[in-house]
Protein backbone atom coordinates (compact mmCIF):
# COMPACT_ATOMS: atom_id res chain seq x y z
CA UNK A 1 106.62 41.93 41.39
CA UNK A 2 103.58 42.13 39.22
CA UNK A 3 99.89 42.56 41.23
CA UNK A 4 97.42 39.65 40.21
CA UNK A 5 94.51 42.69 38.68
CA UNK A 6 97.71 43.97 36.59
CA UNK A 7 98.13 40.37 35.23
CA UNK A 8 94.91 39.09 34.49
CA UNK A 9 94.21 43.23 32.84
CA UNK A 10 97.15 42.60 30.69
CA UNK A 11 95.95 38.87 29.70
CA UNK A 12 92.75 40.10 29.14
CA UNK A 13 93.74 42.67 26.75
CA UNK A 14 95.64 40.72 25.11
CA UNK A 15 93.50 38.12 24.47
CA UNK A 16 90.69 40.85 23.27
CA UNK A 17 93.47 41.89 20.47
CA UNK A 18 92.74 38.65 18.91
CA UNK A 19 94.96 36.43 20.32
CA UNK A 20 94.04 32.73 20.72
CA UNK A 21 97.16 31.93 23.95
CA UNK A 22 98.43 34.76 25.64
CA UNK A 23 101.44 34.61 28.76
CA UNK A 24 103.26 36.73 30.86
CA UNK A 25 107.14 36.21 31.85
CA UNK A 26 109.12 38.01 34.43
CA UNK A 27 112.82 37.56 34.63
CA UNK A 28 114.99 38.48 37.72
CA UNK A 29 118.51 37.82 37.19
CA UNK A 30 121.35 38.60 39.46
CA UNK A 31 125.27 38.32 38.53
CA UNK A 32 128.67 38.45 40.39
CA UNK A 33 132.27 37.78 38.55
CA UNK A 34 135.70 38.35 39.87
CA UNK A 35 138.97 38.68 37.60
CA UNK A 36 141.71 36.93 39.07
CA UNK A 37 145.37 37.82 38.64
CA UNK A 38 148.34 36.13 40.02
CA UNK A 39 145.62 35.03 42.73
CA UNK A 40 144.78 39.18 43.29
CA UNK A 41 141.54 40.72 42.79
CA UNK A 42 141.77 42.10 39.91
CA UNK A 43 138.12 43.38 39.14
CA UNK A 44 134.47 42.52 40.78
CA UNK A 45 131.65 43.45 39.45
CA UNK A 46 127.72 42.72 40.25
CA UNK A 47 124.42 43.15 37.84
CA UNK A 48 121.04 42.46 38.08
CA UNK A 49 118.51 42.34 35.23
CA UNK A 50 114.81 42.73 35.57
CA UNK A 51 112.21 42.48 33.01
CA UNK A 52 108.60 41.21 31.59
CA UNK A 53 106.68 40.71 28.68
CA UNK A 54 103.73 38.96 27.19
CA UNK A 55 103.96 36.33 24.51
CA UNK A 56 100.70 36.69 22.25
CA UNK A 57 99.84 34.09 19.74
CA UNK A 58 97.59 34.64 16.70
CA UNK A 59 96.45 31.92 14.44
C-alpha cells in the first residue's frame, strides 16, 4: 500500500499545481472464473489488478 508522507507529498503537489480538490484512489481487484463443460472443468483462470491515481480539479 501507499505510505502516509507519499500521500500527503503527492496531495501537496498537486494542490501547488493549481488545483482547488485534489484525491488519491487505489484499486485492488482480484478475479477467479471457471468454464464449465458438460459439468468438466473446462478452463480456470485467476487475475488481480492493482493501481492508483490522483483526481485533480481546476476551476
Amino acid at each position: 500500500m501507499i505510505s502516509d508522507s507519499t500521500t500527503k507529498k503527492a496531495l501537496a503537489r498537486a494542490l501547488r499545481s493549481g488545483g482547488d480538490f485534489a484525491e488519491i484512489y487505489v484499486e485492488d481487484r482480484a478475479s477467479n472464473s471457471l468454464r464449465l463443460e458438460d459439468s468438466k472443468i473446462e478452463r480456470a483462470s485467476s487475475g488481480r489488478e492493482v493501481g492508483a491515481g490522483i483526481r485533480l480539479r481546476v476551476e
